[in-house]
Each structure stands twice: as structure tokens, then as C-alpha cells.
Protein backbone atom coordinates (compact mmCIF):
# COMPACT_ATOMS: atom_id res chain seq x y z
CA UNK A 1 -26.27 -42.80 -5.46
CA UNK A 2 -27.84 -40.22 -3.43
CA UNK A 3 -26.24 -37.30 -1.89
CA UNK A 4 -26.22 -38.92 1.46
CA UNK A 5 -24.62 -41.98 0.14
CA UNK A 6 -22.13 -39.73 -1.39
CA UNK A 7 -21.40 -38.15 1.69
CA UNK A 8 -20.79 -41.27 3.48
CA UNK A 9 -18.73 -42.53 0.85
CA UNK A 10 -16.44 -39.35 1.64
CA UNK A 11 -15.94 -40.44 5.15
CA UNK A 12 -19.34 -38.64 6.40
CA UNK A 13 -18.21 -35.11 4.33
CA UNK A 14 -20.32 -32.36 6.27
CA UNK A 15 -22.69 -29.96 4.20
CA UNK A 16 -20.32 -27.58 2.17
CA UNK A 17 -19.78 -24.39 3.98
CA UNK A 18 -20.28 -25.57 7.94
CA UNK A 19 -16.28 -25.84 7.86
CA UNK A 20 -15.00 -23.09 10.38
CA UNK A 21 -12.25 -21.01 8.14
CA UNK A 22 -9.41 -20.26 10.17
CA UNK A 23 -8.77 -16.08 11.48
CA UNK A 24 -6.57 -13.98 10.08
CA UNK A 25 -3.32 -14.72 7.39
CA UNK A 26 -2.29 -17.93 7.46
CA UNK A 27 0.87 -19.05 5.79
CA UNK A 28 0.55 -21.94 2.66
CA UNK A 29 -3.11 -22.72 3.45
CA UNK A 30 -4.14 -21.96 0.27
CA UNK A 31 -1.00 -23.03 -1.61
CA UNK A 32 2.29 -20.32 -2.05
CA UNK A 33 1.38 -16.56 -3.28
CA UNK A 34 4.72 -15.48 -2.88
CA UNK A 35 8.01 -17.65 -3.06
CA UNK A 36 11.47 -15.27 -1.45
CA UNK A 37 14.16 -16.34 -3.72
CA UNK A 38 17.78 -15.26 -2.46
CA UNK A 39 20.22 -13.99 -5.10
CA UNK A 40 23.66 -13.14 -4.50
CA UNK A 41 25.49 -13.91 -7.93
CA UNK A 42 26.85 -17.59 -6.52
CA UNK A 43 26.37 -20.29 -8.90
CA UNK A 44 24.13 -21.83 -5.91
CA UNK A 45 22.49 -18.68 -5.31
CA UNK A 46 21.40 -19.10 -9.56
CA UNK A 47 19.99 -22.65 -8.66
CA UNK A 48 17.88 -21.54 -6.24
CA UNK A 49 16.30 -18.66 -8.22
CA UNK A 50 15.82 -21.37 -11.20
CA UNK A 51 14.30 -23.62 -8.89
CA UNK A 52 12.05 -21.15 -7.15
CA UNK A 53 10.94 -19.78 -10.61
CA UNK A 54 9.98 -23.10 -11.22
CA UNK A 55 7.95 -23.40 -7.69
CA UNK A 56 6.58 -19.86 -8.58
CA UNK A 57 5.48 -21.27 -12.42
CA UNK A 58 3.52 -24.02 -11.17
CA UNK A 59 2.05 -22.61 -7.95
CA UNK A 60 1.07 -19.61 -10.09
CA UNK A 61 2.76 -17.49 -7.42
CA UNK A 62 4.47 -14.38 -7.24
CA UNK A 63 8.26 -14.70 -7.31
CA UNK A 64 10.38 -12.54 -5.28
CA UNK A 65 14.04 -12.28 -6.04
CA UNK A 66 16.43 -10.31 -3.20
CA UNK A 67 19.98 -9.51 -3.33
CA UNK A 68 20.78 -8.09 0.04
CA UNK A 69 23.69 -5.57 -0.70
CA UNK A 70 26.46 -6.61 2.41
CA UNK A 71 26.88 -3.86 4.84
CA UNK A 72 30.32 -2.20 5.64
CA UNK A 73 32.93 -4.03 8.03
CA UNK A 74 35.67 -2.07 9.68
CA UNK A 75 37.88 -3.28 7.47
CA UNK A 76 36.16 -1.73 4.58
CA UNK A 77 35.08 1.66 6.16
CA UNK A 78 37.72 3.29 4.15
CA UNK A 79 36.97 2.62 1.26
CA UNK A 80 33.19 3.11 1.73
CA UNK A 81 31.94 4.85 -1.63
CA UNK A 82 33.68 2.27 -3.49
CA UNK A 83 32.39 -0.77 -1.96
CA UNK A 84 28.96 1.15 -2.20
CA UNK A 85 28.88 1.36 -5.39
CA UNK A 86 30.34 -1.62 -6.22
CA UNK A 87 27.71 -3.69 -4.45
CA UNK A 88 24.73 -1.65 -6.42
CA UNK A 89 26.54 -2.56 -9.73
CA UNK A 90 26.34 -6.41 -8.24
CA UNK A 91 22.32 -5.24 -8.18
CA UNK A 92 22.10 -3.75 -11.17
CA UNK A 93 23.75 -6.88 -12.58
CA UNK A 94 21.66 -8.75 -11.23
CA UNK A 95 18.75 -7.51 -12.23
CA UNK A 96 20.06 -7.49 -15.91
CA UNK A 97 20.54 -11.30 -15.76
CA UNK A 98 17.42 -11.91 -14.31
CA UNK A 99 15.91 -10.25 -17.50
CA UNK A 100 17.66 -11.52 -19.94
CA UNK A 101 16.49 -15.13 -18.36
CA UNK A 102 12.82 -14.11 -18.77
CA UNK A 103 13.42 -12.81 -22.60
CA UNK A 104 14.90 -15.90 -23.65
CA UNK A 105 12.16 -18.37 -21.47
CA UNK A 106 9.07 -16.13 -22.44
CA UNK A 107 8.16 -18.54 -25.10
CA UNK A 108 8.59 -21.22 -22.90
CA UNK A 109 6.91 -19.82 -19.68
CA UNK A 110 6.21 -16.85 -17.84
CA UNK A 111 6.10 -16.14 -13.88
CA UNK A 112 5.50 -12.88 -12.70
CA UNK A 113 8.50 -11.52 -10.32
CA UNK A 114 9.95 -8.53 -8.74
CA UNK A 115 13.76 -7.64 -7.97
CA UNK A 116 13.93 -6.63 -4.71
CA UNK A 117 17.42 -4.89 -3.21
CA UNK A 118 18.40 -3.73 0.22
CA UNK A 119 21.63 -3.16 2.50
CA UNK A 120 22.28 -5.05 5.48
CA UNK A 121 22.85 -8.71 6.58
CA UNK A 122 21.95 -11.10 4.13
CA UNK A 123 19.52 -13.23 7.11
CA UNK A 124 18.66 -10.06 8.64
CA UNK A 125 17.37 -8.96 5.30
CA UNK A 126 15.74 -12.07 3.45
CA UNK A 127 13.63 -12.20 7.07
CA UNK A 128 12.73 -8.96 6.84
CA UNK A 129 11.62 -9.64 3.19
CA UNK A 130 9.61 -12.69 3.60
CA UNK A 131 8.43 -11.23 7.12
CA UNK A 132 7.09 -8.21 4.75
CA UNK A 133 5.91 -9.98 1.48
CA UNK A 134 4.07 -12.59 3.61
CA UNK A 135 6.21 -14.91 1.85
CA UNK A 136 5.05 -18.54 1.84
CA UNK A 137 7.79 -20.09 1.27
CA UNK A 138 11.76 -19.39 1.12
CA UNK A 139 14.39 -20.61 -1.49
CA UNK A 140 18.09 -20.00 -1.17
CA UNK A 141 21.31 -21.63 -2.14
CA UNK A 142 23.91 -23.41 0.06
CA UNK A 143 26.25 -21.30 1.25
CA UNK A 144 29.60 -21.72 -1.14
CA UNK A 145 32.07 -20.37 1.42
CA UNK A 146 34.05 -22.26 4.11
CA UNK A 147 33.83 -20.31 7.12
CA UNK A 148 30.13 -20.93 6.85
CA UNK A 149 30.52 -24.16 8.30
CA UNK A 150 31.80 -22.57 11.71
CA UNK A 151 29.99 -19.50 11.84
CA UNK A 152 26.16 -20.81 10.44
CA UNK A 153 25.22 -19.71 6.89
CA UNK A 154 22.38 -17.79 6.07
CA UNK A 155 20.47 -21.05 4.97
CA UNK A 156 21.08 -22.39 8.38
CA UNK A 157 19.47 -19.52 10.53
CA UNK A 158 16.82 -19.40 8.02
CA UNK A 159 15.82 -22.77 8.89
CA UNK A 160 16.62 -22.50 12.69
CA UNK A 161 14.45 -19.32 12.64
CA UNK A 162 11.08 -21.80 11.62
CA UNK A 163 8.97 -18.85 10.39
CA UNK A 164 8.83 -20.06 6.85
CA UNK A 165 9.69 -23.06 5.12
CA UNK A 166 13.07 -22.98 3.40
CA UNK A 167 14.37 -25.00 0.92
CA UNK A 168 18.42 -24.98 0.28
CA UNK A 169 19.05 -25.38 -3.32
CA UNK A 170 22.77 -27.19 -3.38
């Protein structure tokens, strides 16, 4: 077969390189560099980071793993320096976990990942993140608390926002 026969066959494929290539960043065009995993401690927070380390494995992605540290109410102003501190030892926690999982799966397989911790509102902060990072894609778990349902979780206004895709580990 000759090459024009070929490129007929290929639904009349143009000469390589006459393509226009779109301007500037585009998100997922050329398949995830960086996959936002939320991590918060919950059990569906966990599957999420799994799952997303499995996303980040295959794609051969960066994995980014954020715990956003919960900002003071006025409830809790009092007792500010102790809720402060208690919410870095959640981090630093965290964190530990997180490498423990990748000594005991090294032999299995490896994804490259960063911890990533700030203070503020959990949305708030993951958009920030995957604003920042460029993040392809974003992975987070269903929301394990009640009032959620009334109020919108932070799965739900990640997905109303539309600026990545999200995926809501259960």
C-alpha cells in the first residue's frame, strides 16, 4: 500500500505536522500530569488517595496529596493554640501514613507525590491547589458527615465549580 492509500485508509489523515496545536495550557490534552488528591483522615478521604495513586501510577503523573488544616470558628477561638496544633499533628499524621503506604508498596509500585498542607476551607483550599498545580484532574472522598447533605460538601462545589474534573471516591 502506498502512503496515499494509507492515508485514505485513515479517513484522509493530513501530512503529520499541518495539525494547528492549540495556545497556551490546556487541561488533560495530553493525558493527567498532576492528579489533587484530598486527604482529611476519613476512611473515604483514604479511598480516594488509593484510588488517585492508582490514576497517578498508570498516567505516570504526579500525585498531589492536600490536607487542608480547618480554620477557627467562633466557637473554637478560645481555645485557638490548641486546636492549632492539634490540626498540624492531623498533618503530620498524615504525612506519616502516607509514607509508611509507599514503604510497604515500593516493591509493588512507585508514583511520585508530594504532601501538600494549608489552613483554610477545605473547597477554598483544594481550588486553590489544583488552580496552582495546574491540576488535571481532582479526586476526593464523599463527604462522611450528615449536615453535608443540607449545607453542600466539598465534593459537591468541587463539581459545581467545573474547573477540573472530579471524581468522588465513595
Amino acid at each position: 500500500m502506498s502512503n496515499e492509500s494509507d492515508a485514505e485508509a485513515l479517513g484522509g489523515a493530513e501530512e503529520p505536522g499541518t495539525a494547528a496545536a492549540p495556545a497556551g495550557f490546556e487541561l488533560g490534552t495530553d493525558g493527567p500530569k498532576v492528579i489533587l488528591a484530598g486527604l482529611d483522615g476519613s476512611d473515604s478521604s483514604w479511598r480516594a488517595t488509593a484510588y488517585a495513586a492508582g490514576l497517578a501510577r498508570r498516567q505516570g503523573a504526579l500525585l498531589a496529596v492536600a490536607y487542608v488544616q480547618p480554620v477557627l470558628g467562633a466557637a473554637t477561638a478560645l481555645a485557638g493554640a490548641a486546636v492549632e496544633e492539634t490540626t498540624q499533628e492531623i498533618a503530620d499524621e498524615l504525612l506519616a501514613a502516607l509514607r509508611d503506604a509507599e514503604q510497604r508498596m515500593k516493591e509493588v509500585w512507585r508514583v511520585e507525590w508530594r504532601f501538600l498542607t494549608l489552613r483554610g476551607d477545605p473547597y477554598y483550599g483544594l481550588a486553590k491547589l489544583a488552580d496552582e498545580l495546574r491540576a488535571d484532574a481532582v479526586v476526593v472522598g464523599v463527604s462522611e458527615q450528615a449536615g453535608h447533605r443540607v449545607i453542600g460538601s466539598v465534593a459537591v462545589r468541587l463539581v459545581k465549580a467545573g474547573r477540573w474534573p472530579v471524581t468522588v471516591v465513595p
